[in-house]
C-alpha atoms as a PDB file:
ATOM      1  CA  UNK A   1      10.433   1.321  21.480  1.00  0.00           C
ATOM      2  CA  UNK A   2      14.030   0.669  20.703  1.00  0.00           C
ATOM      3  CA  UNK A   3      15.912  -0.201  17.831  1.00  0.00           C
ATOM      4  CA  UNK A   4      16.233  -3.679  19.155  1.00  0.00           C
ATOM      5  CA  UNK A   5      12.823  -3.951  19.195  1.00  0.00           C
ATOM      6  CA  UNK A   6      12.598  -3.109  15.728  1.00  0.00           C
ATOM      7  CA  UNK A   7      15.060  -5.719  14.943  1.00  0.00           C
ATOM      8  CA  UNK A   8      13.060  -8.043  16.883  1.00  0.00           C
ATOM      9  CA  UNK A   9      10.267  -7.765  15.164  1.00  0.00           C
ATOM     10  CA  UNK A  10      11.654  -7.465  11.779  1.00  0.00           C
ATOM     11  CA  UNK A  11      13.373 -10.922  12.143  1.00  0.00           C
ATOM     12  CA  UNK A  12      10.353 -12.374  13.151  1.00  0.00           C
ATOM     13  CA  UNK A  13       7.901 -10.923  10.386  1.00  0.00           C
ATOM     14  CA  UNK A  14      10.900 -10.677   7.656  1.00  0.00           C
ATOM     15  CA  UNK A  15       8.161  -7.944   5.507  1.00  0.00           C
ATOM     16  CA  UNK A  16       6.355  -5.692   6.527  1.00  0.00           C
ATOM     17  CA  UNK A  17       4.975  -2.103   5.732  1.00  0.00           C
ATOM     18  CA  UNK A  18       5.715   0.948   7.582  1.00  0.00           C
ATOM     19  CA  UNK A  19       2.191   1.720   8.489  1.00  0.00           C
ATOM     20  CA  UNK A  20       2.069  -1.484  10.434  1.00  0.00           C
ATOM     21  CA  UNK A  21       5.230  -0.873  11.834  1.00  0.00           C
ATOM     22  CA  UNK A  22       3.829   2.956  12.706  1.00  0.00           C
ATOM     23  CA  UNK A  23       0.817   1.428  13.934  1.00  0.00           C
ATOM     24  CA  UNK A  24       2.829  -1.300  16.182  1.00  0.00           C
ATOM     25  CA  UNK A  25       5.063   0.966  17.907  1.00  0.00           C
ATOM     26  CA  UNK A  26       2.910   4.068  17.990  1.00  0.00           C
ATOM     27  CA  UNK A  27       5.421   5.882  16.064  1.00  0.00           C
ATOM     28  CA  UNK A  28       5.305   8.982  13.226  1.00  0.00           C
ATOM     29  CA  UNK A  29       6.288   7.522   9.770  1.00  0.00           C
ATOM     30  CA  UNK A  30       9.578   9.914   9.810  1.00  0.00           C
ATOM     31  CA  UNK A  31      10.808   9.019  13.263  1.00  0.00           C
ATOM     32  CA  UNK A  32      10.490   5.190  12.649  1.00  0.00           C
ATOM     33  CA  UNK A  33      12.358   5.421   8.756  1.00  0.00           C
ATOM     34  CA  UNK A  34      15.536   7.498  10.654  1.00  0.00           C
ATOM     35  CA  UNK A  35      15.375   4.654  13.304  1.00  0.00           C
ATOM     36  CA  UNK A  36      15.199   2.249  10.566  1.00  0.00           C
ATOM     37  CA  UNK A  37      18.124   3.658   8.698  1.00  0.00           C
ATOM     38  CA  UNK A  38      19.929   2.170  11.208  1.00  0.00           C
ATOM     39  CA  UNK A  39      19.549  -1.577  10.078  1.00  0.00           C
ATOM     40  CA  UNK A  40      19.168  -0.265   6.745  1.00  0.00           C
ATOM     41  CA  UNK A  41      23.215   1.339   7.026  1.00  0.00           C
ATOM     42  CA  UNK A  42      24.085  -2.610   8.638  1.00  0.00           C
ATOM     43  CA  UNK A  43      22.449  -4.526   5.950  1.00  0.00           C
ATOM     44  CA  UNK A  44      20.167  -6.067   8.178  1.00  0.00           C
ATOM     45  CA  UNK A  45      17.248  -4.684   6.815  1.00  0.00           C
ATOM     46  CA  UNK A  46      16.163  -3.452   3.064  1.00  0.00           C
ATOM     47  CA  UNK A  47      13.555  -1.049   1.903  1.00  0.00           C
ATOM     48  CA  UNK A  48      11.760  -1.659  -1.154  1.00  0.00           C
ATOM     49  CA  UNK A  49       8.823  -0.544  -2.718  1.00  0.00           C
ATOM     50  CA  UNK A  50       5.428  -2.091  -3.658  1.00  0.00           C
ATOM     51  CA  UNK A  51       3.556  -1.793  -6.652  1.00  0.00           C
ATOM     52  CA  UNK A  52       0.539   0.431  -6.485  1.00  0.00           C
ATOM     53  CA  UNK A  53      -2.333  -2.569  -7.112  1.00  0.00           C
ATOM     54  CA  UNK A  54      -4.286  -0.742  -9.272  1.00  0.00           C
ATOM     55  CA  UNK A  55      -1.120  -0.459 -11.602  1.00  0.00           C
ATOM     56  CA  UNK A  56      -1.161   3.038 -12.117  1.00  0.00           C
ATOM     57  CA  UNK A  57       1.501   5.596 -11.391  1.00  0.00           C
ATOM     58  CA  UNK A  58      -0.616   8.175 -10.202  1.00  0.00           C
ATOM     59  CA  UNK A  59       1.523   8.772  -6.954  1.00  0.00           C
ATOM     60  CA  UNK A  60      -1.529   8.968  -5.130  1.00  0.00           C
ATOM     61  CA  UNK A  61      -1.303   5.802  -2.646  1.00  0.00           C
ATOM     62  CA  UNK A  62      -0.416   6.657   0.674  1.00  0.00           C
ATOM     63  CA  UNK A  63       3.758   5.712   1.026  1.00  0.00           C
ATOM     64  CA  UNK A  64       2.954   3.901   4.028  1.00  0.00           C
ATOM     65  CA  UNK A  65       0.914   1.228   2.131  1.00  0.00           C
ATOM     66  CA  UNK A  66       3.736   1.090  -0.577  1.00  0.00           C
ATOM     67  CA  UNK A  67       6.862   1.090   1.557  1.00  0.00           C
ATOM     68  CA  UNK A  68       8.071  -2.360   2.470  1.00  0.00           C
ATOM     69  CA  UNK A  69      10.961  -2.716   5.193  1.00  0.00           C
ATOM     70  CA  UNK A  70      12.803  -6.805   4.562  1.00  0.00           C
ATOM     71  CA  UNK A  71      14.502  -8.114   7.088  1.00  0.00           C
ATOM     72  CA  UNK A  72      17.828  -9.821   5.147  1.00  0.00           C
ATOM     73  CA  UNK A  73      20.351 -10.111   8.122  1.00  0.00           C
ATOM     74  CA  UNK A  74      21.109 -13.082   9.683  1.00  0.00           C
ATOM     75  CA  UNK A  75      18.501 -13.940  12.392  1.00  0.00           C
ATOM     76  CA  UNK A  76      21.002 -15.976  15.098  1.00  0.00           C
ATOM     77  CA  UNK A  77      23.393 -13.365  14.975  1.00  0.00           C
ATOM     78  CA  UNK A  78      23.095 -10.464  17.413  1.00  0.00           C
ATOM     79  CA  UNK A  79      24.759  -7.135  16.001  1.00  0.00           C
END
């Protein structure tokens, strides 16, 4: 796994969580968010978070079900 491949992937799926991204590149959750900060630091990608769906704030959902990476770069532009 490579930061490229990150960026392949995230232009291709545009959202996704970081347990499928953990899951997909058989990766710890901490290793693939410092990897992440990468395109996060270029603008090409944006972490938000989701809304627990029971609506509570309870803090007890897992953060890989609640943390969303969004691809928002340009996706015909290498960088």
């Amino acid at each position: 796994m490579s930061l490229i491949d990150i960026k392949n992937y995230m232009m291709q799926a545009k959202i996704t969580t970081l347990g499928n991204l953990c899951r997909l590149f058989n990766v710890d959750a901490e290793t693939l968010r410092c990897m992440l900060s990468h395109w996060i630091r270029k603008g090409k990608i944006r972490k938000c978070m989701r809304k627990p769906e029971c609506g509570s704030k309870c803090g007890k959902c897992p953060t890989e079900t609640t943390e969303l990476y969004e691809w928002v770069g340009v996706s015909n532009v290498s960088s």
